[in-house]
N, C-alpha and C. Protein backbone atom coordinates (compact mmCIF):
# COMPACT_ATOMS: atom_id res chain seq x y z
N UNK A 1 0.84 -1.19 0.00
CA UNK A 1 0.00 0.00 0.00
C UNK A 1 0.88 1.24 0.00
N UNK A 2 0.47 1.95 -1.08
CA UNK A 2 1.48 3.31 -1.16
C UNK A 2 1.07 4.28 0.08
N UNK A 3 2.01 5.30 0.70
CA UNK A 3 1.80 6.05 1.54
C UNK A 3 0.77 7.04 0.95
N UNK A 4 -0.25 7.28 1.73
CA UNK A 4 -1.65 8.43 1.65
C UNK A 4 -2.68 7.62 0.98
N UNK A 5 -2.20 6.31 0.69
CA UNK A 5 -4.13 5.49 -0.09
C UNK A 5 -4.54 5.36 1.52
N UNK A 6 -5.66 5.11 0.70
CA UNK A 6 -7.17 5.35 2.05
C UNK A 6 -7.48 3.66 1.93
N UNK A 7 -7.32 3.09 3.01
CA UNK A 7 -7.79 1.71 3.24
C UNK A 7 -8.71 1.56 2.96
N UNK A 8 -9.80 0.57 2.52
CA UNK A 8 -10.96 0.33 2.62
C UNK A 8 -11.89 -0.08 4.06
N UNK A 9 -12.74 0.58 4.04
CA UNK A 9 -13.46 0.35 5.76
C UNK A 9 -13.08 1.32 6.69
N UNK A 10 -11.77 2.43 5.76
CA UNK A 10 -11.45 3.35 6.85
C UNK A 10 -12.34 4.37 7.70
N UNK A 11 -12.33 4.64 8.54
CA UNK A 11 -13.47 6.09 9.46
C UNK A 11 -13.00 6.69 8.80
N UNK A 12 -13.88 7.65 8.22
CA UNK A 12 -13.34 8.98 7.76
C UNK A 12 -13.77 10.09 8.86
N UNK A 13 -12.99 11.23 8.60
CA UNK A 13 -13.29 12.50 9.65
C UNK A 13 -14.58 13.00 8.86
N UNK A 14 -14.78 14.26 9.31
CA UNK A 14 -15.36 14.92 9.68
C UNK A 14 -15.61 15.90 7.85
N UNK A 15 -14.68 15.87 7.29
CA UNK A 15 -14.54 16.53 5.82
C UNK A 15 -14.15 15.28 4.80
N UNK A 16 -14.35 14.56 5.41
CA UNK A 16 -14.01 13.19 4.36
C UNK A 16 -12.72 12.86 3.67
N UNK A 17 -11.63 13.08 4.86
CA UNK A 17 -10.61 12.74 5.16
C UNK A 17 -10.43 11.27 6.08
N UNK A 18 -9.25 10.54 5.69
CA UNK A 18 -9.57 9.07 6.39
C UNK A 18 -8.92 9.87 7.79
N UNK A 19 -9.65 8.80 9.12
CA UNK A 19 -9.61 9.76 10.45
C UNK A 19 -8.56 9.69 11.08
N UNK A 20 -8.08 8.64 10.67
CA UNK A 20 -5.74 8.57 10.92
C UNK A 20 -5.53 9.77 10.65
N UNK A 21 -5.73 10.05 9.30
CA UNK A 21 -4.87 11.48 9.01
C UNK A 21 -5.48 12.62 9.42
N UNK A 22 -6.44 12.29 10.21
CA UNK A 22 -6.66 13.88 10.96
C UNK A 22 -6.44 13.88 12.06
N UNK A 23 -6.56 12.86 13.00
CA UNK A 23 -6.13 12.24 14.20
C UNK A 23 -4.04 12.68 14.18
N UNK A 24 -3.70 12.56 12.82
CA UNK A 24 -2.29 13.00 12.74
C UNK A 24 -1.98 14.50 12.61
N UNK A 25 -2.87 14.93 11.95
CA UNK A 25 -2.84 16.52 11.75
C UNK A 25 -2.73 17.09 13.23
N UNK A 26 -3.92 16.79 14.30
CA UNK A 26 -4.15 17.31 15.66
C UNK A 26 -3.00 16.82 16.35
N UNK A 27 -2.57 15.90 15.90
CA UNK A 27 -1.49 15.56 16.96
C UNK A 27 -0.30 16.52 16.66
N UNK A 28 0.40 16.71 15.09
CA UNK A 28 1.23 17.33 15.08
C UNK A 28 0.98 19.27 15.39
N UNK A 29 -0.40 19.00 15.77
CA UNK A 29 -0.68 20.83 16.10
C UNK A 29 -0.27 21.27 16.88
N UNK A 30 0.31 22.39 16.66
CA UNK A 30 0.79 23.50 17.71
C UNK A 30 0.41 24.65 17.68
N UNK A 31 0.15 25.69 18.90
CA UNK A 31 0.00 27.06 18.69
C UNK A 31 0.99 27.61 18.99
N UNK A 32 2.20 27.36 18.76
CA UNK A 32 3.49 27.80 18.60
C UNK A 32 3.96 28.91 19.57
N UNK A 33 4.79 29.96 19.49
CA UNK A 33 5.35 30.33 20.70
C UNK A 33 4.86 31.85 19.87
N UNK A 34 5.42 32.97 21.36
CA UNK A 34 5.04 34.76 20.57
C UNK A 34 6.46 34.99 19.21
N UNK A 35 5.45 35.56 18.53
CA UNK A 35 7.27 35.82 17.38
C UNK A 35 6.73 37.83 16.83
N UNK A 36 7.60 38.13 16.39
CA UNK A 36 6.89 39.14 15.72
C UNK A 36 6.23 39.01 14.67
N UNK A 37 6.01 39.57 14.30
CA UNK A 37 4.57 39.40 12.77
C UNK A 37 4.80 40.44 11.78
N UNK A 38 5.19 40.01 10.58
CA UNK A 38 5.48 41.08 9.70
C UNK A 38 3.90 41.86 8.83
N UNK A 39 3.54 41.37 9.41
CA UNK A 39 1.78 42.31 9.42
C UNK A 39 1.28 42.00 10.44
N UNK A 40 -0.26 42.23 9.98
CA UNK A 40 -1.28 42.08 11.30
C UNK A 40 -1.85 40.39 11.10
N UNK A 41 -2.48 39.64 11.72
CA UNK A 41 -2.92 38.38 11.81
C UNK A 41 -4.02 38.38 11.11
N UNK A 42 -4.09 36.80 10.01
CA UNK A 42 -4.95 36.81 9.06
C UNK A 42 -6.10 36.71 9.81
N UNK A 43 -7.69 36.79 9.02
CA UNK A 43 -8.61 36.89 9.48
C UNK A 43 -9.25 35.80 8.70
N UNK A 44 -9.50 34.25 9.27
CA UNK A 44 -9.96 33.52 8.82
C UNK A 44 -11.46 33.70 7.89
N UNK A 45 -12.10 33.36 7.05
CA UNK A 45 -13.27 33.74 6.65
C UNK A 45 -13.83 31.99 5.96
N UNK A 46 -12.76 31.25 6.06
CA UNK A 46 -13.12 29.92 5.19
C UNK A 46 -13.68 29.02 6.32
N UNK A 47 -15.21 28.85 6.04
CA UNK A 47 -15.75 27.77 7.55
C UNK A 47 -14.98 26.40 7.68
N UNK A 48 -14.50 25.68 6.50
CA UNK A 48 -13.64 24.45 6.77
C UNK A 48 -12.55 24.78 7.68
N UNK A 49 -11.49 25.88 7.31
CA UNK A 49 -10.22 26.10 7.73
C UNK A 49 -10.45 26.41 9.19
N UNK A 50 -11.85 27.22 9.61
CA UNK A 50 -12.09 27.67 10.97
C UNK A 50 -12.01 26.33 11.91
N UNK A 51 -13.01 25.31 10.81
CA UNK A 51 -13.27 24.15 11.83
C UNK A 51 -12.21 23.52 12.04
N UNK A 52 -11.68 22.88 11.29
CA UNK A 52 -10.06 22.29 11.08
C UNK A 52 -9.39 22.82 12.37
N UNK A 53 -8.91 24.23 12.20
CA UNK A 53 -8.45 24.83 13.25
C UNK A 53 -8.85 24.63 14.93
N UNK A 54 -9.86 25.03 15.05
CA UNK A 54 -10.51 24.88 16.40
C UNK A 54 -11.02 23.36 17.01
N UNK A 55 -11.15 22.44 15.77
CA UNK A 55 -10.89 20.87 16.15
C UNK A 55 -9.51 20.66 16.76
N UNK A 56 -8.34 21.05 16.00
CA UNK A 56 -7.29 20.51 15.62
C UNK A 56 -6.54 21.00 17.68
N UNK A 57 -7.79 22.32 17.95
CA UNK A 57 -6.97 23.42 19.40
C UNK A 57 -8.03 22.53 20.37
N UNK A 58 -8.98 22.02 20.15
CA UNK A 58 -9.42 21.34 20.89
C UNK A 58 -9.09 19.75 21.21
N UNK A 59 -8.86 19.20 20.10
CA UNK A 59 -7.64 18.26 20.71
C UNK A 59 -6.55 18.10 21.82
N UNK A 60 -6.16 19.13 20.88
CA UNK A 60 -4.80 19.35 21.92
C UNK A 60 -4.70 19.74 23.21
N UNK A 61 -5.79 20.99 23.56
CA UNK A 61 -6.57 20.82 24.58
C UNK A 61 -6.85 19.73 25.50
N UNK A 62 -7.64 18.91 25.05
CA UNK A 62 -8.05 17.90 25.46
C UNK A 62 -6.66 16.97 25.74
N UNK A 63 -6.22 17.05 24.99
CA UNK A 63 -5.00 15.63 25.91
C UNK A 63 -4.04 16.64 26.73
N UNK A 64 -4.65 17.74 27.32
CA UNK A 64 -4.26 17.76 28.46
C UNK A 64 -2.77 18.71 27.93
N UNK A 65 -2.59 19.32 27.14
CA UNK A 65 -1.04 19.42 27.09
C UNK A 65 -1.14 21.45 26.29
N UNK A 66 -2.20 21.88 27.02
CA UNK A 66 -2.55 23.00 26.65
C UNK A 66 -4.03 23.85 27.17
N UNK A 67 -3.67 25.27 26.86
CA UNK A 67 -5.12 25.71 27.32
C UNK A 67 -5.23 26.72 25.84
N UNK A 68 -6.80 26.78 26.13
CA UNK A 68 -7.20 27.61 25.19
C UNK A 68 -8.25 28.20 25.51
N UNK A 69 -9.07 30.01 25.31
CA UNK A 69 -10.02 30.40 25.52
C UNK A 69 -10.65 30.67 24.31
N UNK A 70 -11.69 30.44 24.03
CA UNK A 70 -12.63 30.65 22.72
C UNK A 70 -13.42 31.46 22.91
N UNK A 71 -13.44 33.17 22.41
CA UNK A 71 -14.67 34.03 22.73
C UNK A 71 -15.45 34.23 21.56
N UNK A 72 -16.22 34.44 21.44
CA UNK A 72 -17.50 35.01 20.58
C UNK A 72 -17.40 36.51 20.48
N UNK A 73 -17.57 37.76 19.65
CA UNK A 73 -17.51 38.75 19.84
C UNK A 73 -18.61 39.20 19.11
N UNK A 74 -19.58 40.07 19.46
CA UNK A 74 -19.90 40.98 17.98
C UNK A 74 -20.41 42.37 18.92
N UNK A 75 -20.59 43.21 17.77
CA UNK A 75 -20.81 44.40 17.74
C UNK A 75 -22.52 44.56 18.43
N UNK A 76 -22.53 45.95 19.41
CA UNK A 76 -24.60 45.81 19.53
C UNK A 76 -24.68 46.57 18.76
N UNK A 77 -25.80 46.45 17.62
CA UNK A 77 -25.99 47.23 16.90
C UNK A 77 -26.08 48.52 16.88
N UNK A 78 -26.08 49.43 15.76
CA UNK A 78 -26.17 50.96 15.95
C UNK A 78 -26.93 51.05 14.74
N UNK A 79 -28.13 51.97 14.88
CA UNK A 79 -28.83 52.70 14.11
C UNK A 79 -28.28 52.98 12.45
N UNK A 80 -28.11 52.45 11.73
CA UNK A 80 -27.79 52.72 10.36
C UNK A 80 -26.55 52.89 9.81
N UNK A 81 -25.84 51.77 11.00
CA UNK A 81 -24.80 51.36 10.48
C UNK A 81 -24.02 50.03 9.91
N UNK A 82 -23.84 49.07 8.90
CA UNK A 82 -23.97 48.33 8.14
C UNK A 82 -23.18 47.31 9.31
N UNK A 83 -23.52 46.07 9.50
CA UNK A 83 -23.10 45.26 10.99
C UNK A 83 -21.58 44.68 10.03
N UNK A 84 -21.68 44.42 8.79
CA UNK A 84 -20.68 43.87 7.81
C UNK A 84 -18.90 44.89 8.05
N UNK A 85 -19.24 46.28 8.17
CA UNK A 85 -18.52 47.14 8.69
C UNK A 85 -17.64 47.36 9.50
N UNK A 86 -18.92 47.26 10.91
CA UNK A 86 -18.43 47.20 11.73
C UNK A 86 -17.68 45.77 12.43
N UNK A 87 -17.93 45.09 11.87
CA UNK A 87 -17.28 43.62 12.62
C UNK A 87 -15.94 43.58 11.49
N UNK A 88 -16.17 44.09 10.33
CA UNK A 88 -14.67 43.91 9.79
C UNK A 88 -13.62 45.30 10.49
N UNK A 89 -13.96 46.25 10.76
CA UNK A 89 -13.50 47.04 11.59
C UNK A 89 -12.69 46.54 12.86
N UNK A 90 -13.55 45.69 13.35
CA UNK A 90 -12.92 44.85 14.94
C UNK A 90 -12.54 44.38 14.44
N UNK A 91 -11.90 43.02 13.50
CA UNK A 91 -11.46 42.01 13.28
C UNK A 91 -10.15 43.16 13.15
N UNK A 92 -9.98 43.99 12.11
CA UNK A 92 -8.51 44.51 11.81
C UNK A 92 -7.93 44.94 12.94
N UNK A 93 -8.83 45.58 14.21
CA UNK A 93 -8.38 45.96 15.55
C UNK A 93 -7.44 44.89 16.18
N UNK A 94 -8.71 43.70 16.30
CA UNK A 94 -7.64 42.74 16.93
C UNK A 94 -6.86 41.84 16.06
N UNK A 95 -6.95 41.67 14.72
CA UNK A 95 -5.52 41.54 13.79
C UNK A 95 -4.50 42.35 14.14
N UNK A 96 -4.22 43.33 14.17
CA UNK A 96 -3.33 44.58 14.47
C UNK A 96 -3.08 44.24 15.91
N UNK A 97 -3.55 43.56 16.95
CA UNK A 97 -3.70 43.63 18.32
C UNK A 97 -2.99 42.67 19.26
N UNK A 98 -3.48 41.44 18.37
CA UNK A 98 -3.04 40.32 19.28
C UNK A 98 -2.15 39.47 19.09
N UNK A 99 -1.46 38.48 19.50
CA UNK A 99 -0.47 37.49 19.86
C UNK A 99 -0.42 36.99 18.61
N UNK A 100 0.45 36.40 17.80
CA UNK A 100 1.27 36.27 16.76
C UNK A 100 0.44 34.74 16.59
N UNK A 101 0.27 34.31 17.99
CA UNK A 101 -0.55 32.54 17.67
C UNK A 101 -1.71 32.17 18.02
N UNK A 102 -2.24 33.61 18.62
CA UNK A 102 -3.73 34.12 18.14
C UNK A 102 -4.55 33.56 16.73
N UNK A 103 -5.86 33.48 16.81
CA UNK A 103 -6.74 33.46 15.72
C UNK A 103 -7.97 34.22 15.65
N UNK A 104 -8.33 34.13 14.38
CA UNK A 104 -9.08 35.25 14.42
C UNK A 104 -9.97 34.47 13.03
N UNK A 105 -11.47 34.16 13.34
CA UNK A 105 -12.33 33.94 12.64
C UNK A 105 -13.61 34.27 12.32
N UNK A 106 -14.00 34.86 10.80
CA UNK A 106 -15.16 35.12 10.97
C UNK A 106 -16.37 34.56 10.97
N UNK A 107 -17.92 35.45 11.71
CA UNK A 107 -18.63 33.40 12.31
C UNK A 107 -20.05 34.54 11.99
N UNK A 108 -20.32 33.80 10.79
CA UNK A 108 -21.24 34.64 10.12
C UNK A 108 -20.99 36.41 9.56
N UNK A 109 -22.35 36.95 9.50
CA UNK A 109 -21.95 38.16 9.38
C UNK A 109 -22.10 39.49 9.99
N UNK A 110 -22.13 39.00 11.25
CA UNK A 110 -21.79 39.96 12.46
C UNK A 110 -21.18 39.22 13.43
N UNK A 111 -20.95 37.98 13.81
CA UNK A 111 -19.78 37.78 15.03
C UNK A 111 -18.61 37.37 14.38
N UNK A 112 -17.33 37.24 15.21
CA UNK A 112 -16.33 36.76 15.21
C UNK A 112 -15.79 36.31 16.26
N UNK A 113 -15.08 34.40 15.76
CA UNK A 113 -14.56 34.04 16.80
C UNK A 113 -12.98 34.60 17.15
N UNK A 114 -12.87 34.33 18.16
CA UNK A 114 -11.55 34.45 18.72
C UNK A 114 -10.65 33.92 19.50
N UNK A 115 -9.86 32.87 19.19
CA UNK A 115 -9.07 31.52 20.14
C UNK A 115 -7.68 32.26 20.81
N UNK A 116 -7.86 32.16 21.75
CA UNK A 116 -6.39 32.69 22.58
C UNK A 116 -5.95 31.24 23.34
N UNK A 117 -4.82 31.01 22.67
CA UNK A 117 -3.98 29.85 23.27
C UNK A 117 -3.32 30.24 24.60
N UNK A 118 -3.18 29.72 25.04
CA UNK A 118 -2.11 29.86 26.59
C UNK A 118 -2.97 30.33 27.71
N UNK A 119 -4.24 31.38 27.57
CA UNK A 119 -4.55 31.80 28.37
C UNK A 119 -5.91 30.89 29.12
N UNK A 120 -5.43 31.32 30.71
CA UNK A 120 -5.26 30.27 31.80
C UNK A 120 -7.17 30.61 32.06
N UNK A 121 -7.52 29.85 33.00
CA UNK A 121 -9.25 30.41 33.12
C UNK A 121 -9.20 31.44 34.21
N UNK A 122 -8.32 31.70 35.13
CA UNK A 122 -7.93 32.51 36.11
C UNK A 122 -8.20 33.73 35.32
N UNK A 123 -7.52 34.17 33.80
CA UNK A 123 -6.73 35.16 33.24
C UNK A 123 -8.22 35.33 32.43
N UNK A 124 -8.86 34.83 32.04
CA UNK A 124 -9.78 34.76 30.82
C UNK A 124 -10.89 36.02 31.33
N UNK A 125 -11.84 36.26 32.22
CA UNK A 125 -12.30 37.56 32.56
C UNK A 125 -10.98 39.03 32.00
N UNK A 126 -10.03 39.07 32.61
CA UNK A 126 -9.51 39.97 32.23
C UNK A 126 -8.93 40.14 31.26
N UNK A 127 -8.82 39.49 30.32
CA UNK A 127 -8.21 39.04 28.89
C UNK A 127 -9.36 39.42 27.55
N UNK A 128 -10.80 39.04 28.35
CA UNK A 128 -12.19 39.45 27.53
C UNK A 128 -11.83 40.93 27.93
N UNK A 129 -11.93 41.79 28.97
CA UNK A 129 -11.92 43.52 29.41
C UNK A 129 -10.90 43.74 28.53
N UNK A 130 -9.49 43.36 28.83
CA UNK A 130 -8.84 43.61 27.52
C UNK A 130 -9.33 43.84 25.83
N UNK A 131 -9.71 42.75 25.33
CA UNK A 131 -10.55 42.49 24.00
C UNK A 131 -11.58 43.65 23.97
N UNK A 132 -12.53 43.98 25.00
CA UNK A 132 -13.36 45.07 24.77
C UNK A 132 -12.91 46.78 24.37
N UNK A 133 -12.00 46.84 25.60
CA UNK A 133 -10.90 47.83 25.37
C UNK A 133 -10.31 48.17 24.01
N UNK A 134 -9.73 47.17 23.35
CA UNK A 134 -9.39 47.21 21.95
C UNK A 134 -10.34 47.76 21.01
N UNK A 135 -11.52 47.71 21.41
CA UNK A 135 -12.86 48.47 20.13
C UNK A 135 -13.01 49.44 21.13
N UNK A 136 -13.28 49.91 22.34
CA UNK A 136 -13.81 51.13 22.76
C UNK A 136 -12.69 51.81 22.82
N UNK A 137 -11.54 51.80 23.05
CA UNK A 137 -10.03 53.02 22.86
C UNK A 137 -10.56 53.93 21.75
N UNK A 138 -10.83 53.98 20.76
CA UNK A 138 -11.13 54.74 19.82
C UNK A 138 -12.12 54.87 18.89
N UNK A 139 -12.82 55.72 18.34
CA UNK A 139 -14.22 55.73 17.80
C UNK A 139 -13.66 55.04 16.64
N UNK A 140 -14.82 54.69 15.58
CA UNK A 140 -15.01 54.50 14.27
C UNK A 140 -14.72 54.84 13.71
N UNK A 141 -13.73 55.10 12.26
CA UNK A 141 -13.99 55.73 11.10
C UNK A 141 -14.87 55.32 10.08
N UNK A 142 -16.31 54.71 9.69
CA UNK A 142 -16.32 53.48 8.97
C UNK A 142 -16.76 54.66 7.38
N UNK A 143 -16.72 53.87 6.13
CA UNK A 143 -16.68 54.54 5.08
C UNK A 143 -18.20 55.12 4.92
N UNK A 144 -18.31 56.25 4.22
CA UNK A 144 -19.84 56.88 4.10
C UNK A 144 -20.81 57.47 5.49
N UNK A 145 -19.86 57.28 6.26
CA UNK A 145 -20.28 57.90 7.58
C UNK A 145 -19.53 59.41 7.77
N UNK A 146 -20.99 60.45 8.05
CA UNK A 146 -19.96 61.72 8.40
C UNK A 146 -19.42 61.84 9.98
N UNK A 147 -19.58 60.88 10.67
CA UNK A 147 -19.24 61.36 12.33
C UNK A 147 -18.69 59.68 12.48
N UNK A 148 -17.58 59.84 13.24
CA UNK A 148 -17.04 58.73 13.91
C UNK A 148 -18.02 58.07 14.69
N UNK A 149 -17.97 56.94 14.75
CA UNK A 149 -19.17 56.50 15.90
C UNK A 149 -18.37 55.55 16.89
N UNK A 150 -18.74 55.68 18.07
CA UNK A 150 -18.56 54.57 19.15
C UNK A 150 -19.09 53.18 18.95
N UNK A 151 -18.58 52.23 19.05
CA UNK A 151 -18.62 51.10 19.19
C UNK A 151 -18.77 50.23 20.34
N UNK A 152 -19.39 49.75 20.99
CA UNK A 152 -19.88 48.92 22.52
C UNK A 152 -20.04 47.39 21.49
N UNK A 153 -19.21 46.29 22.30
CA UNK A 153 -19.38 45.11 21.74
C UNK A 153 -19.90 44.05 23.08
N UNK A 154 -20.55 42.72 22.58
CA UNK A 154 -20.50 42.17 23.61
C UNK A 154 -19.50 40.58 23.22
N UNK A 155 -18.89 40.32 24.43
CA UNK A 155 -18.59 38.93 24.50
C UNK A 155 -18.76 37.78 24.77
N UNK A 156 -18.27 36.90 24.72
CA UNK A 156 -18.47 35.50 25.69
C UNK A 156 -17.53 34.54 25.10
N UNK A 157 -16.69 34.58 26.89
CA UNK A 157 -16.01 33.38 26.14
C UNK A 157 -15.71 31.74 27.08
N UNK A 158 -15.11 31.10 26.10
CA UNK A 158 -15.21 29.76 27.20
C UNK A 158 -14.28 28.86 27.17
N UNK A 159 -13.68 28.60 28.14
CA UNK A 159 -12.66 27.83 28.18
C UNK A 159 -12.41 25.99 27.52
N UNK A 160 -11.57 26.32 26.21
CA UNK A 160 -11.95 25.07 25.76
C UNK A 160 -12.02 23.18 26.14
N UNK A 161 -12.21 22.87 26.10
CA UNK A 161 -12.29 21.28 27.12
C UNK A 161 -12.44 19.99 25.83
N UNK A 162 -12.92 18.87 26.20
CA UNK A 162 -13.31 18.45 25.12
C UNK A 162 -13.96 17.81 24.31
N UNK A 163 -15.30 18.77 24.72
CA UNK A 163 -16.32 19.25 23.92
C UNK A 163 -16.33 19.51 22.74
N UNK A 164 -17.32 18.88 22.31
CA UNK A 164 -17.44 19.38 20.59
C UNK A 164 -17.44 20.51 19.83
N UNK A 165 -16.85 21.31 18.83
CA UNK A 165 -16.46 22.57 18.84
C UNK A 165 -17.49 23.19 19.08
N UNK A 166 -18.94 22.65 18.33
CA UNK A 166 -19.87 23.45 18.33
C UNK A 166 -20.45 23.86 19.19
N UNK A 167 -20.28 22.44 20.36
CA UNK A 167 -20.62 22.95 21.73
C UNK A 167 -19.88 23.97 22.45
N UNK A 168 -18.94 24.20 22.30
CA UNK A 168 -18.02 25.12 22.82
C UNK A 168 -18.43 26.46 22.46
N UNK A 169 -18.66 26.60 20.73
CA UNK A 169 -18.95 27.93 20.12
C UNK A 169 -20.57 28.33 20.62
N UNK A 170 -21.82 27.46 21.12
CA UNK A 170 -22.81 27.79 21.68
C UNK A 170 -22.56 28.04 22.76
N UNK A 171 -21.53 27.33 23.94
CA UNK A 171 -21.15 27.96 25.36
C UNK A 171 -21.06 29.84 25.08
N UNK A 172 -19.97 29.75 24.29
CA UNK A 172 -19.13 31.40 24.13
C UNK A 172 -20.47 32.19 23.44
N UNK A 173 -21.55 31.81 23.01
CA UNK A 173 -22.38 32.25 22.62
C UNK A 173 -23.49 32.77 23.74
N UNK A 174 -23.86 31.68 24.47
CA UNK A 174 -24.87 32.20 25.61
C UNK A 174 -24.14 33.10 26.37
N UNK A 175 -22.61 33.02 26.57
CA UNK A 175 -22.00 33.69 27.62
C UNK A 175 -22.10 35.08 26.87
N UNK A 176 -21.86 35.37 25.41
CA UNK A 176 -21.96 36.41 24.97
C UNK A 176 -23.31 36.97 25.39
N UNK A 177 -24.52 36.67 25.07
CA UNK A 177 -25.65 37.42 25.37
C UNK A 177 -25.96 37.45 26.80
N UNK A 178 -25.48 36.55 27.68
CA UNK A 178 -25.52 36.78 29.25
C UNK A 178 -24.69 38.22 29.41
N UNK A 179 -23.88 38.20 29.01
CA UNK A 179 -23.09 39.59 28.98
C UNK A 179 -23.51 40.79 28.43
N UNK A 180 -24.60 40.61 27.12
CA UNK A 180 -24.89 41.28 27.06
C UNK A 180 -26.35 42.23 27.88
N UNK A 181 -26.89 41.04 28.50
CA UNK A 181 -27.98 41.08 29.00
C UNK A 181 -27.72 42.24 30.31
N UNK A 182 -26.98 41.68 31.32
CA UNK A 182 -26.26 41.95 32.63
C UNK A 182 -26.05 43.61 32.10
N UNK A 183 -25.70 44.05 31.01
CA UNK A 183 -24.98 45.75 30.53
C UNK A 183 -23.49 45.55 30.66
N UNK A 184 -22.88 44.49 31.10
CA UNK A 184 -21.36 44.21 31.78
C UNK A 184 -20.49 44.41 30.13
N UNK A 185 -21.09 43.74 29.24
CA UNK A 185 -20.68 43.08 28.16
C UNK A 185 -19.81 41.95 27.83
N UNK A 186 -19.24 41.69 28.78
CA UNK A 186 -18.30 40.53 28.78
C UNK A 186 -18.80 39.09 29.88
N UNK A 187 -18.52 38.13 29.36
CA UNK A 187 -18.93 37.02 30.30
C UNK A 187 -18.33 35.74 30.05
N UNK A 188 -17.89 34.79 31.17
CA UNK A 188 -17.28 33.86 30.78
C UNK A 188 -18.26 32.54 30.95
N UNK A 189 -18.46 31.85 30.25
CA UNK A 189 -19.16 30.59 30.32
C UNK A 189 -18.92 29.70 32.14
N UNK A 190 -20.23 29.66 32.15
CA UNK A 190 -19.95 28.64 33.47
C UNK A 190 -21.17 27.67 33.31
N UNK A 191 -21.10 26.32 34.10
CA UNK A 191 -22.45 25.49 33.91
C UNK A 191 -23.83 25.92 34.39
N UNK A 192 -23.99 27.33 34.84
CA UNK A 192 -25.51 27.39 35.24
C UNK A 192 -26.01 28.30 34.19
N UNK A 193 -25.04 28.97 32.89
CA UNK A 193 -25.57 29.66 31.73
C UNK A 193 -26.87 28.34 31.20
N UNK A 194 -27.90 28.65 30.97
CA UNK A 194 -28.62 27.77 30.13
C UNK A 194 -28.91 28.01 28.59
C-alpha cells in the first residue's frame, strides 16, 4: 500500500478525510510560541479552515497538554450602520492587536470568533476587558459615515475542554448574550448559563 491510499473500511473525519490522518494533523498541532509578525494576523473567513483549526486546538486541549479560551464577539448594533462594517473594523483591531498565535475567525456576518492559546481560566475575565478595550479606545472611522461612531461590543467566552467545537462555540455564545444582557458586556461561560 502506497503512503496516503485510504484503506478500505477506513473512518473517515469529519470533511471526508480518512480519520488517521486527521487524528495525525491534531497531533502534530501546535500554537506555537510569541514571534513578531510582519503584518497584522490573518482573518480567517473559510468555515472548513475555521473548523479544522478549532478541532485541531481542541484536541490538543483535550489531551491535556494545553489551554485555550474561545470568545465570541460581535458588535450591539447601531442605528444605520452596516453590521458587515463594523465587525470587519474589529477584526482589523484585533488583527493589528493580538499574539502572533492568536486566531481570528469570521462566524457569520456579524460575530467573530476568537481563540487565545495559553490563556489560563484565572486570566480569561480579564483578557475578555482587555478584547473590549481594543474596540472602545477609539471611535469608528467606517466609510460613508460623516461622524465617527462609538462602538460597545459584547462577548463571551469559554474555556476550551473536550467538547465538541460546536458545543463550545454555543457555550461562548450564551456567555456572549448573558453579557450582554447583565450591561457588563463581557462574560465567561460557566455550567448554570442555560
Amino acid at each position: 500500500m502506497e503512503a496516503g491510499e485510504i484503506q478500505e473500511g477506513e473512518p473517515m473525519g469529519l470533511f471526508g478525510n480518512p480519520k488517521s490522518s486527521v487524528e495525525k494533523k491534531a497531533a502534530e498541532f501546535d500554537f506555537g510560541e510569541r514571534k513578531e509578525l510582519a503584518g497584522p494576523l490573518p482573518v480567517v473567513e473559510n468555515l472548513v479552515e475555521t473548523v479544522q483549526w478549532l478541532e485541531n486546538a481542541r484536541q490538543k486541549v483535550s489531551s491535556g497538554n494545553a489551554s485555550c479560551c474561545l470568545v465570541v464577539c460581535a458588535p450591539n448594533s447601531i442605528d444605520g450602520v452596516a453590521m458587515e462594517l463594523t465587525v470587519g473594523e474589529i477584526a482589523n483591531r484585533f488583527a493589528h492587536s493580538l499574539r502572533s498565535y492568536d486566531a481570528i475567525f469570521r462566524h457569520g456576518r456579524d460575530k467573530l470568533l476568537v481563540a487565545l492559546p495559553h490563556v489560563k481560566p484565572s486570566d480569561a475575565p480579564a483578557v475578555l476587558q482587555r478584547l473590549k478595550a481594543i474596540i472602545a479606545r477609539l471611535p469608528f472611522k467606517l466609510p460613508n459615515q460623516s461622524v465617527d461612531i462609538s462602538v460597545t461590543v459584547s462577548l463571551g467566552g469559554v474555556m476550551m475542554d473536550s467538547s465538541p467545537v460546536q458545543e463550545l462555540i454555543n457555550r461562548a455564545d450564551k456567555a456572549m448574550e448573558a453579557g450582554r444582557i447583565s450591561g457588563n458586556y463581557t462574560c465567561m461561560w460557566t455550567s448554570d448559563l442555560h
